[in-house]
Protein backbone atom coordinates (compact mmCIF):
# COMPACT_ATOMS: atom_id res chain seq x y z
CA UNK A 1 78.32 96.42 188.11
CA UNK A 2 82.11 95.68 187.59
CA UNK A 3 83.91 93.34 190.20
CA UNK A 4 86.22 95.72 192.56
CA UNK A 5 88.75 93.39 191.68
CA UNK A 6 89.36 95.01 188.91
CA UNK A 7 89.88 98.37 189.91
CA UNK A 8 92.31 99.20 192.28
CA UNK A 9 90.98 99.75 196.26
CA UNK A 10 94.24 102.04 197.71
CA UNK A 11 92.06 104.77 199.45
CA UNK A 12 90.48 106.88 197.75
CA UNK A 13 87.10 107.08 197.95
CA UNK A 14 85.51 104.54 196.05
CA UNK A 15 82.17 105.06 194.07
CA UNK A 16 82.38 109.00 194.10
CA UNK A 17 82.05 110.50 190.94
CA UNK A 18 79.65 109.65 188.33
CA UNK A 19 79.58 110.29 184.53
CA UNK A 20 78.53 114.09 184.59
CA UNK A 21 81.45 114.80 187.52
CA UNK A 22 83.61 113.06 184.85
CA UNK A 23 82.85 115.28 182.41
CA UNK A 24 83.36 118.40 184.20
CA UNK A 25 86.71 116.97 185.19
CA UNK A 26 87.96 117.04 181.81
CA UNK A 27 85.90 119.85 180.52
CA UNK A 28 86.76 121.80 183.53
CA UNK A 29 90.69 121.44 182.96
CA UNK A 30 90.47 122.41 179.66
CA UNK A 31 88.89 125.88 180.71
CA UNK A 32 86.52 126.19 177.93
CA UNK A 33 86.39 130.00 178.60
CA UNK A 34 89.96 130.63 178.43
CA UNK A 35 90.74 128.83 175.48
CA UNK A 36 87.74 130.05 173.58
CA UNK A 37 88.39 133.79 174.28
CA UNK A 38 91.84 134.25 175.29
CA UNK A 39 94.07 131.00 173.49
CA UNK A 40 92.08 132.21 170.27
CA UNK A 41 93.24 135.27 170.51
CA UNK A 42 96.48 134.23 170.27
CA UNK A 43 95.43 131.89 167.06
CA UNK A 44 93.91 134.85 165.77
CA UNK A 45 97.28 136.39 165.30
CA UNK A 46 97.85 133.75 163.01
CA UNK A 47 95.20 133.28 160.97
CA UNK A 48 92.87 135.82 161.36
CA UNK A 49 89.12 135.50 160.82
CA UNK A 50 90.10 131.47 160.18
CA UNK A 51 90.58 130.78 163.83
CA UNK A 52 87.28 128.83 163.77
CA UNK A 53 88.59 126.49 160.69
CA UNK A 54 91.87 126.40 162.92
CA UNK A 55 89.94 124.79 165.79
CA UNK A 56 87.80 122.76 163.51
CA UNK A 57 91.27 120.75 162.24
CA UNK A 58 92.81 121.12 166.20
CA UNK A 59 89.31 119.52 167.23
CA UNK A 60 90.19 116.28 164.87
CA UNK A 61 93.12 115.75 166.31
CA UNK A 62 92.07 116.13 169.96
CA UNK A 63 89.22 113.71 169.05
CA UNK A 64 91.88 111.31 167.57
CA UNK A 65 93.46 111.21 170.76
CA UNK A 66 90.41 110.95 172.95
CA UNK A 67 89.48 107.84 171.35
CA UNK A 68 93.34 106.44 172.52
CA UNK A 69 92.13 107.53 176.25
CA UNK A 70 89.37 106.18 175.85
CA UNK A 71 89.71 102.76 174.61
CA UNK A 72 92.61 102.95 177.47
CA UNK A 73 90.40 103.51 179.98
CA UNK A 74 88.31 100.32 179.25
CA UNK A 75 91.80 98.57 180.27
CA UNK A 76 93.88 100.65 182.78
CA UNK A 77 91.78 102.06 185.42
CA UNK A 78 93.97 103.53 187.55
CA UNK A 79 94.36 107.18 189.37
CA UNK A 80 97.90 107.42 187.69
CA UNK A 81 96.10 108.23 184.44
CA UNK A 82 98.49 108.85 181.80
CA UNK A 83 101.33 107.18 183.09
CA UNK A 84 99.77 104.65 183.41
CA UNK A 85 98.14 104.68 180.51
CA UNK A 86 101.86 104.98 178.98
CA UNK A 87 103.20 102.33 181.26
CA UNK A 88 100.66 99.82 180.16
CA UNK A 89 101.49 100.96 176.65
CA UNK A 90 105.35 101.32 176.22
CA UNK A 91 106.61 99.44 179.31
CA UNK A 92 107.99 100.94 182.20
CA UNK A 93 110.71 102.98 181.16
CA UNK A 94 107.91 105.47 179.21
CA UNK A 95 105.75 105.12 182.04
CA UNK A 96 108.11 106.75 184.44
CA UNK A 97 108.90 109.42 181.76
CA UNK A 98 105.63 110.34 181.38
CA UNK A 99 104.43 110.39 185.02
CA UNK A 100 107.86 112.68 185.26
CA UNK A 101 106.86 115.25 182.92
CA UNK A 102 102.75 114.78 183.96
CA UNK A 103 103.99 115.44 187.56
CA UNK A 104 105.59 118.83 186.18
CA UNK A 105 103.19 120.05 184.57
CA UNK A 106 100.81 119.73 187.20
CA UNK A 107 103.23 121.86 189.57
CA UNK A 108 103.67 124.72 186.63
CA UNK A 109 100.20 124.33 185.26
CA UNK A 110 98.13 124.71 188.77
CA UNK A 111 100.19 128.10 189.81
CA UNK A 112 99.79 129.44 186.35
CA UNK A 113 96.44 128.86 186.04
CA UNK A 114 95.56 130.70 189.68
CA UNK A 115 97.89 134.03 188.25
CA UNK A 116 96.18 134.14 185.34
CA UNK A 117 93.04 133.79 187.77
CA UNK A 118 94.58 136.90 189.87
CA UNK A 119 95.09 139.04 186.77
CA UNK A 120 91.42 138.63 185.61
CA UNK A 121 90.32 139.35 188.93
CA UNK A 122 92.53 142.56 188.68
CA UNK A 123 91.01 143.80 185.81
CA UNK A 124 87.65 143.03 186.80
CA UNK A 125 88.18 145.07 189.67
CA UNK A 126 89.84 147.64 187.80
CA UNK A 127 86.34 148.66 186.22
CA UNK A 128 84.06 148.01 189.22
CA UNK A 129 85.77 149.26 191.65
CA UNK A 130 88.96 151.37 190.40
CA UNK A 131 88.83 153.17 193.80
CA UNK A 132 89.61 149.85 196.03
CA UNK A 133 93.39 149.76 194.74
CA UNK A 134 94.44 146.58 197.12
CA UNK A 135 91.92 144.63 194.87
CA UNK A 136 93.64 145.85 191.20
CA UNK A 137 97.06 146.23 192.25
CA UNK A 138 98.63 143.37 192.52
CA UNK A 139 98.21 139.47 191.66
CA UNK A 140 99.69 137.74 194.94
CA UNK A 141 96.80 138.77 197.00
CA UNK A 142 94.65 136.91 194.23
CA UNK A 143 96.46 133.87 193.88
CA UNK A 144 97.34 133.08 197.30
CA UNK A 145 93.76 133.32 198.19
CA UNK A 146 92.84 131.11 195.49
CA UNK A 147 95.51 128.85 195.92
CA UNK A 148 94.31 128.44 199.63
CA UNK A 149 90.81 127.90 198.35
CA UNK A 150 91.77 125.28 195.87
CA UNK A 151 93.89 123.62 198.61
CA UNK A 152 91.05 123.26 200.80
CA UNK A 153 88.25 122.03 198.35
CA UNK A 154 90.94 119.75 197.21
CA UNK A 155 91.52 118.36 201.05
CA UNK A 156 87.33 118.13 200.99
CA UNK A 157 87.09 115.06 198.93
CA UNK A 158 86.20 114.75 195.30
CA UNK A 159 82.72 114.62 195.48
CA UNK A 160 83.26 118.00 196.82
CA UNK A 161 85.72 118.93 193.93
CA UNK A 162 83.86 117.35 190.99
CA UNK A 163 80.70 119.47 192.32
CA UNK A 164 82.48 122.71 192.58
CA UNK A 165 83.95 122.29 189.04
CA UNK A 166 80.55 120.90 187.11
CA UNK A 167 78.87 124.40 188.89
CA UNK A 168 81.52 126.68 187.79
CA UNK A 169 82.14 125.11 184.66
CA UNK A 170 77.87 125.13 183.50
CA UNK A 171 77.74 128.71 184.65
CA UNK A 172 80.72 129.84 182.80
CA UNK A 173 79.70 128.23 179.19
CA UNK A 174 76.41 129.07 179.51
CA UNK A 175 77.03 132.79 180.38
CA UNK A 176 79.01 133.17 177.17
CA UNK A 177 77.14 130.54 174.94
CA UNK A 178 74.67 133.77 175.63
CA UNK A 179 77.01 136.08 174.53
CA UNK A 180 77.47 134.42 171.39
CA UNK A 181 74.10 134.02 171.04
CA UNK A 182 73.74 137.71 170.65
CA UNK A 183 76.43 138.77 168.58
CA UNK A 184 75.24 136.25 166.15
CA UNK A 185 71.15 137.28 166.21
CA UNK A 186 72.73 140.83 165.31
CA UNK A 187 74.18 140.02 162.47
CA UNK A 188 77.47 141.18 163.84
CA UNK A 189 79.87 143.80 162.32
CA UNK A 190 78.96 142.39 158.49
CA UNK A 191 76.69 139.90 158.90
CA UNK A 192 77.97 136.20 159.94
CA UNK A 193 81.06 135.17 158.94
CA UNK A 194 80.72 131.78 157.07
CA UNK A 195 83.97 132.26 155.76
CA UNK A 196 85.66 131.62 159.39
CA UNK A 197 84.90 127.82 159.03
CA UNK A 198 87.63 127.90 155.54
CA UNK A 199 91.18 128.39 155.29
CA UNK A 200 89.83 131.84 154.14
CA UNK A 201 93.27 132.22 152.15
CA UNK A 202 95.81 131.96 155.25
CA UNK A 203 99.04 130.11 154.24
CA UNK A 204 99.39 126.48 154.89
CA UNK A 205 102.37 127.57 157.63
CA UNK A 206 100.66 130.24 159.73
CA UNK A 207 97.65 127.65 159.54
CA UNK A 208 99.80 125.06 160.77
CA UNK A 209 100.93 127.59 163.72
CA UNK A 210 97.42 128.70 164.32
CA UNK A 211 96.26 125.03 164.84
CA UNK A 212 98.84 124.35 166.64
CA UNK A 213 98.26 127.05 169.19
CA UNK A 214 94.50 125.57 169.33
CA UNK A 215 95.25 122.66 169.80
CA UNK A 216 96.82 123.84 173.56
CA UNK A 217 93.12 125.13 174.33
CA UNK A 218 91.91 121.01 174.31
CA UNK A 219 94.50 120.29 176.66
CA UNK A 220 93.23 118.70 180.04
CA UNK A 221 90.64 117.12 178.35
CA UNK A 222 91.73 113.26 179.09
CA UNK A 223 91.74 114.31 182.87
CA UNK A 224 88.88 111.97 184.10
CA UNK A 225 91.15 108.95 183.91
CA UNK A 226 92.92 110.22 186.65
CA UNK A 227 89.64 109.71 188.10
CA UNK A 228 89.12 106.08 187.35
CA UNK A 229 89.74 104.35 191.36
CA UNK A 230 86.91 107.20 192.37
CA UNK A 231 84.03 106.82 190.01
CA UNK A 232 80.99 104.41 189.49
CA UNK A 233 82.32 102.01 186.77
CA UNK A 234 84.94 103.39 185.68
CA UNK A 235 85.59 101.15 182.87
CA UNK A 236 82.51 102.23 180.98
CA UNK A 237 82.42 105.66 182.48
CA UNK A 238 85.35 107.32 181.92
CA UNK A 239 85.72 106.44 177.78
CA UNK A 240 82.18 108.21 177.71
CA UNK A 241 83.89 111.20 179.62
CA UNK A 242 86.96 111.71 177.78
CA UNK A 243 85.34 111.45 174.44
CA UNK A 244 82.04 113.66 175.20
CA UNK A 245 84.52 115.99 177.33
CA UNK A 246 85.98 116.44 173.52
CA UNK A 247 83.30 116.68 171.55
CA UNK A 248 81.27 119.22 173.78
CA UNK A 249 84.71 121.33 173.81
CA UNK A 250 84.78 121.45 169.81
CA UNK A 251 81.30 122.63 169.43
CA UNK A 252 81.81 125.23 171.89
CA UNK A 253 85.30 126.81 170.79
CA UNK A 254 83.72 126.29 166.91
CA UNK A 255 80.57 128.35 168.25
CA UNK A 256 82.61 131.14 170.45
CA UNK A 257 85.23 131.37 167.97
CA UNK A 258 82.65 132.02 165.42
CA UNK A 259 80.99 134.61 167.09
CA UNK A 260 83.69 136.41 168.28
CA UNK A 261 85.07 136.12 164.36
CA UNK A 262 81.48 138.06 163.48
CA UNK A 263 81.21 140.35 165.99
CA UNK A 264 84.69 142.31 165.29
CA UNK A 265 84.06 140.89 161.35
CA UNK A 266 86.42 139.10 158.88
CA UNK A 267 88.90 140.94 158.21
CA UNK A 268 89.32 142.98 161.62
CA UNK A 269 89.74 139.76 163.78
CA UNK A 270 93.47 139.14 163.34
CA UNK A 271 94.49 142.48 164.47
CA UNK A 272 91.43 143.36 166.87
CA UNK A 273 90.94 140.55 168.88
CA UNK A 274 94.96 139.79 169.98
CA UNK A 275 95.15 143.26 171.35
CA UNK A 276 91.93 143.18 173.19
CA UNK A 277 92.78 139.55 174.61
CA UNK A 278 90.51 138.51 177.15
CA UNK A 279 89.14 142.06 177.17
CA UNK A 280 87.25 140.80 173.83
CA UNK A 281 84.27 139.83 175.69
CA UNK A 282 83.94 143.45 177.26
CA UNK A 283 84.62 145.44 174.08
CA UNK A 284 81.78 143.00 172.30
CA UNK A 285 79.66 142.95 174.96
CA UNK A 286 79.27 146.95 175.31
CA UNK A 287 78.67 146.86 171.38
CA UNK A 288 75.88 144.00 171.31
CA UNK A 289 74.92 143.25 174.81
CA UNK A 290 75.92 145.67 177.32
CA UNK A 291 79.02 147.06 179.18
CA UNK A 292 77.82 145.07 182.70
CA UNK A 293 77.19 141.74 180.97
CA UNK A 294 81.03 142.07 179.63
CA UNK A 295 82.05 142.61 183.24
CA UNK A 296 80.47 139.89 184.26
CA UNK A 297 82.05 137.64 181.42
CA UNK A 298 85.34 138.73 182.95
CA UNK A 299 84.97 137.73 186.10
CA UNK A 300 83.84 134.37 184.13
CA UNK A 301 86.83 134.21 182.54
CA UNK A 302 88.83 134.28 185.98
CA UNK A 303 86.57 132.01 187.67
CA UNK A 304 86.97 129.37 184.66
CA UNK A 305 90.82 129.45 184.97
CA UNK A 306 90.39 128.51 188.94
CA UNK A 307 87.89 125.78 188.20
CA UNK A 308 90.79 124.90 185.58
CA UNK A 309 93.40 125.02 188.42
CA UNK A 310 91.24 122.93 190.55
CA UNK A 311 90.81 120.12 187.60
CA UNK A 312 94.43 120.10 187.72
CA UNK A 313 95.23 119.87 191.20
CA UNK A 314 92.85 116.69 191.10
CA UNK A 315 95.07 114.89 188.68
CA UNK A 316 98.78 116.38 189.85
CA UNK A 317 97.71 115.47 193.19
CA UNK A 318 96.55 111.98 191.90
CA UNK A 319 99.55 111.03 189.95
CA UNK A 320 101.71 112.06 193.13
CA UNK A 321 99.49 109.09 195.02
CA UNK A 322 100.10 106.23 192.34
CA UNK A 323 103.69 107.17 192.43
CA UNK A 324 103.47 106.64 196.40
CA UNK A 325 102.25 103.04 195.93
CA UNK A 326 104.18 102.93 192.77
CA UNK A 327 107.81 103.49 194.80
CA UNK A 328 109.14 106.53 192.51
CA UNK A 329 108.04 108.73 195.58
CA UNK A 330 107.59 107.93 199.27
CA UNK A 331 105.66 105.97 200.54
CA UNK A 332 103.15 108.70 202.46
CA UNK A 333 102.51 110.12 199.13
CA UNK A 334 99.79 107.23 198.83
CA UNK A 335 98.46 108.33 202.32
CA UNK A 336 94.31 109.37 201.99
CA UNK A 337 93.05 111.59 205.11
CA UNK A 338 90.95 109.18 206.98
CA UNK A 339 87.39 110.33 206.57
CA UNK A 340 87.49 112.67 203.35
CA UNK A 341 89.30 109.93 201.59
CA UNK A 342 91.32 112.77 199.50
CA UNK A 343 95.54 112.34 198.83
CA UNK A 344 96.13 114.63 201.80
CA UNK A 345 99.96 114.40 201.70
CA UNK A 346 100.07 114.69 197.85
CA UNK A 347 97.50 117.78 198.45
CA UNK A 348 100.13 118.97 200.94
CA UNK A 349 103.30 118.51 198.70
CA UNK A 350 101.27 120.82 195.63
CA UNK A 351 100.82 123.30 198.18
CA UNK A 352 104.47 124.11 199.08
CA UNK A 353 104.98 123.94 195.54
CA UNK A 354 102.98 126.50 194.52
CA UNK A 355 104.19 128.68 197.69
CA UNK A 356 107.79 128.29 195.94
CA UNK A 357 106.47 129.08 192.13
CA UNK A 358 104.61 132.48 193.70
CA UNK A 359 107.75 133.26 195.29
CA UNK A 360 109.74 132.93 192.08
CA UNK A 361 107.23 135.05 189.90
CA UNK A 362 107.69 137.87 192.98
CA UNK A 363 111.22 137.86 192.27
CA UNK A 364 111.48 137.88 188.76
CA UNK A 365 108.60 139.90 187.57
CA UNK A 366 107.37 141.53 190.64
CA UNK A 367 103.62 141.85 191.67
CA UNK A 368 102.23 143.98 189.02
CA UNK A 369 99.87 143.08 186.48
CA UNK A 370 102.21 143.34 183.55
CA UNK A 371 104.12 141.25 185.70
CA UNK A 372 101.56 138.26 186.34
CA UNK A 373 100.19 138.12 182.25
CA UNK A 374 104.54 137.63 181.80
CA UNK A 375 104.62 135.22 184.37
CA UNK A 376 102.00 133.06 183.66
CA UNK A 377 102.47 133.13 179.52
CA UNK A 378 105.91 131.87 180.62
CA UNK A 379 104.57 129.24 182.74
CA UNK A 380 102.07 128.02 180.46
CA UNK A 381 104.62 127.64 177.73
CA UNK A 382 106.43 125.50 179.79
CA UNK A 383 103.46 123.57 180.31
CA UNK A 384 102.25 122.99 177.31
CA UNK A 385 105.99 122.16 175.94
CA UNK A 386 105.65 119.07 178.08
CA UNK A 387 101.95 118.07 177.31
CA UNK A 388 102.43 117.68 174.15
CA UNK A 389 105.61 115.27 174.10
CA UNK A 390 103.43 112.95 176.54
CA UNK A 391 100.22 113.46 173.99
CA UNK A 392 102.87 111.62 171.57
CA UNK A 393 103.64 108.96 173.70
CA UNK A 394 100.15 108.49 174.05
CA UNK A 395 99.60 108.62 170.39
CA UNK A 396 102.34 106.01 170.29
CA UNK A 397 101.21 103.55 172.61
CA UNK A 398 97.55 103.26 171.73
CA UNK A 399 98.46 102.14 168.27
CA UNK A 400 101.22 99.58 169.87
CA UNK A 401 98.43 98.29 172.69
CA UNK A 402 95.56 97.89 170.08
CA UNK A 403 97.73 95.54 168.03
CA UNK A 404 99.35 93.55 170.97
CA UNK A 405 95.20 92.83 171.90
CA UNK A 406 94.57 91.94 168.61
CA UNK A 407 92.14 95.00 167.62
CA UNK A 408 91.77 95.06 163.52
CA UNK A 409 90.06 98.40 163.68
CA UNK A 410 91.93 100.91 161.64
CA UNK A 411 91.06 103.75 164.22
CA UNK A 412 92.74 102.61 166.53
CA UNK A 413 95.68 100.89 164.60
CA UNK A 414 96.22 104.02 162.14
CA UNK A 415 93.46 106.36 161.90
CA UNK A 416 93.47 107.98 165.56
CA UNK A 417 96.91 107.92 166.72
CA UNK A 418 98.27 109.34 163.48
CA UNK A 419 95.39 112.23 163.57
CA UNK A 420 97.07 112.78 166.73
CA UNK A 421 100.69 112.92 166.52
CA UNK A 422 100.23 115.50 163.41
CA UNK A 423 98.46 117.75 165.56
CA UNK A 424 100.53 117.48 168.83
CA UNK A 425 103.45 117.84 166.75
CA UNK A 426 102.48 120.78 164.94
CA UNK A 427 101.78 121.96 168.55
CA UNK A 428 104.91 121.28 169.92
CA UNK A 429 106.56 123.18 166.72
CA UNK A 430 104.84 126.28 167.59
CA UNK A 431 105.78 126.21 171.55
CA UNK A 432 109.67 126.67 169.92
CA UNK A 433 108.65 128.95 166.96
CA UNK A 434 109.13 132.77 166.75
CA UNK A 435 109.22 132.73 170.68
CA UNK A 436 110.20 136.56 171.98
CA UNK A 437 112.46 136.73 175.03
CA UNK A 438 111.50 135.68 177.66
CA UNK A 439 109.71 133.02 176.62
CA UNK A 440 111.45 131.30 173.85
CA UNK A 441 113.68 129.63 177.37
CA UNK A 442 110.24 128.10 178.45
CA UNK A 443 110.38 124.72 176.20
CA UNK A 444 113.95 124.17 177.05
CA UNK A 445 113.35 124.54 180.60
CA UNK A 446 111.26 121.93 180.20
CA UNK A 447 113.43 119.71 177.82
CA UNK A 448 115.85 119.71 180.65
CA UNK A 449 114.01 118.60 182.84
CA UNK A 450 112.84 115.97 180.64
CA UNK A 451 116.41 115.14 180.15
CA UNK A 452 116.73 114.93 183.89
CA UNK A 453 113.90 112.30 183.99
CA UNK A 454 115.84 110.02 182.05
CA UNK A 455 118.84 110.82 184.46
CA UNK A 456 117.23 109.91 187.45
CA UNK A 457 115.14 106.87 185.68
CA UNK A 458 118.84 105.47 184.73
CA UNK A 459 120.01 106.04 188.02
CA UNK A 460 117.20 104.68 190.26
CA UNK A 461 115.41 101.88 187.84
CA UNK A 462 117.20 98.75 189.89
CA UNK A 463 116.11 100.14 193.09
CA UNK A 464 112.86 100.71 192.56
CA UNK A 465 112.40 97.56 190.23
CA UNK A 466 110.92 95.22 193.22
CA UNK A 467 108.20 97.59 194.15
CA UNK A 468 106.86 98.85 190.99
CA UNK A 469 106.50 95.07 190.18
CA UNK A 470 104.31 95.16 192.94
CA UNK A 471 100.58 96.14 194.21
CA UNK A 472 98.17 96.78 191.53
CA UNK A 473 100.13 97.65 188.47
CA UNK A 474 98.53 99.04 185.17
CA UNK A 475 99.96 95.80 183.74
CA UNK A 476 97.95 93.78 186.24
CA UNK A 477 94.49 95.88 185.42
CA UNK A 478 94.73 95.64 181.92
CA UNK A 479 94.94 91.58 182.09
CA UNK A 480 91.06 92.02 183.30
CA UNK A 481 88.02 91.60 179.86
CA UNK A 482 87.61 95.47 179.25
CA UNK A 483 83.90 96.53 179.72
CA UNK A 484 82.12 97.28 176.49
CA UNK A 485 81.26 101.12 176.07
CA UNK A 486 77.59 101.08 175.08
């Protein structure tokens, strides 16, 4: 059993999550659903049938940068996660910059992820019940109830949380593992596509794009070091998490992918499957299964992207806490509520922030479902604009840390981080590429407010220099023998 000395004892509930809450943490975030179905869609526009081989190449780099989270988490366990994770790496500067952007992309993921939630649930309701217009016509009455919900499970505590999102997360993969399963045992449209798992002829830029549009579907998946001061040994724990949390996700976008390649065929996938989006798993489902199995996939799909919301809440809301103790936000954001042992005024905060992002969309795209899917792809361009640039710092600083300990491995010196920054930066490429309007203003929203980051570091790093020295620091955790992942 490791010491408590070694891992940080601010308030949050101590002991609460074990291995398989980890994993649905980071698997959860990731929405496995989503990615598989409707983020492959969009690589499908790309590259066509290859969007399995697309995945395949995304999947090595993800894994490249799991193993930098992971051998981080044997020395930095600490609820700030990735900032602290960059702190410990690059110094404090970094640190702040990526807890900056981490902290923003929490507040635009978690609303986006609920509207896109709203939307699904509009369709769904749409074909079951077209008659019971209050439930199809709009997104707002979706997301705020969903947003309330998340709120509240949230407030509940993470054993609470971590429960909710294993259940959700179990039902939702296994419902459409089935799905695949089908479309494959029929031999789909020309029998299975083996060719998928090549290049398949696609040129080496639209490949490029392609993985660099998968590569968005892995992220989320480091999310159960934001976990670390809540689970049972977290220095052994949480490497296992991130990493498996990876290599499950591979195996299941490969498999989906694939299936969903064979069931519309080869060479009908790039222009089928983008226009049927998420709607793929009702068109293939009336052709192999049935029409009310693809219904129910849909409302799958919308239940993954709240279990997805959820995930992030746990880690915004986190991050929000550290920075309480840290001293880059007051003090009462490292309050815990008393008995559930949950960030209640960092739970609070997210709230009015997502209040303020639904009141936005209202006014700029209206309540409509055309409206929502423009809101949210704006949203999650944002997003994933900022991700990526902290993935890279990541990258970065796990090749810097490993040779400050003296490691000699070459996977963690060379082999992993540089896996990593060529597929986060052919990611990034692709958030600024061919963007239409009005989208293509997404990344430099974000790149502003990156650029304010370093404003505001500049402007406050004196005053804040005598309490982030202070309390349990990721410098301070990391001086502590890292556990040995076995």
């Amino acid at each position: 059993m490791e010491s408590s000395v070694d891992v940080p004892d601010r308030g949050l509930r101590r002991n609460a999550v074990g291995l398989p809450a980890l994993v649905a943490q980071s698997l959860g975030v990731t929405a496995p659903e989503i990615s598989a179905v409707v983020i492959a869609s969009v690589v499908a526009a790309k590259v066509g049938g290859a969007t399995p081989f697309a995945f395949i190449i995304a999947g090595i780099g993800a894994l490249g940068l799991a193993l930098i989270y992971g051998r981080f988490a044997r020395y930095v366990p600490h609820a700030g996660g990735t900032y602290a994770i960059v702190r410990a790496g690059l110094g404090r500067d970094a640190g702040f910059f990526a807890g900056w952007v981490v902290l923003a992309v929490g507040v635009v993921f978690v609303p986006a992820l609920l509207i896109v939630s709203a939307f699904l649930l509009q369709n769904f309701f749409g074909l079951v019940a077209p008659h019971a217009t209050f439930l199809s016509s709009n997104w707002i009455f979706w997301a705020a109830l969903l947003g309330a919900l998340v709120l509240a499970v949230s407030y509940f505590g993470i054993q609470v949380s971590a429960w909710v999102l294993l259940t959700l997360t179990a039902i939702g993969v296994g419902m459409l593992t089935i799905f695949d399963i089908f479309i494959l045992a029929k031999g789909g449209a020309d029998g299975l596509a083996w060719k998928a798992l090549t290049p398949n002829g696609v040129s080496l830029g639209d490949l490029a794009l392609g993985v660099g549009i998968a590569m968005t579907g892995f992220s989320g998946f480091e999310t159960a070091v934001f976990l670390a001061e809540e689970a049972h040994t977290p220095r052994r724990q949480v490497p296992k998490a991130v990493v498996g949390a990876v290599l499950l996700a591979i195996a299941f976008f490969i498999f989906t992918t694939f299936s969903i390649v064979t069931g519309y065929g080869l060479d009908k996938a790039g222009k089928a499957w983008p226009t049927d989006s998420g709607g793929a798993v009702v068109v293939l489902s009336a052709q192999y299964v049935s029409l009310t199995f693809g219904k129910i996939l849909l409302l799958l799909l919308a239940i993954s992207s709240f279990a997805s919301a959820l995930g992030t809440a746990n880690f915004t809301t986190r991050v929000a806490f550290s920075w309480g103790h840290d001293g880059y936000l007051p003090r009462a954001f490292g309050h815990t509520q008393p008995r559930h042992k949950s960030p209640d005024v960092a739970i609070g905060a997210l709230g009015v922030t997502i209040i303020a992002v639904y009141i936005l969309g209202l006014v700029w795209q209206g309540s409509s479902l055309d409206g929502g899917v423009t809101f949210f792809s704006w949203l999650l361009t944002a997003g994933a604009t900022g991700i990526l640039v902290v993935y890279a710092l990541v990258a970065i600083a796990g090749a810097l840390h490993s040779r400050r300990h003296g490691s000699r491995s070459p996977i963690d010196l060379v082999v992993a981080p540089v896996l990593a920054l060529v597929v986060v930066v052919a990611a990034e490429v692709t958030q600024f590429y061919d963007q239409p309007s009005p989208f293509k203003y997404a990344p430099y929203f974000m790149l502003a407010w990156m650029l304010l980051g370093v404003a505001v570091r500049l402007a406050t790093r004196n005053r804040v220099a005598a309490v982030e020295a202070g309390g349990v620091t990721p410098e301070r955790l990391e001086t502590a023998e890292p556990a040995v992942v076995t």
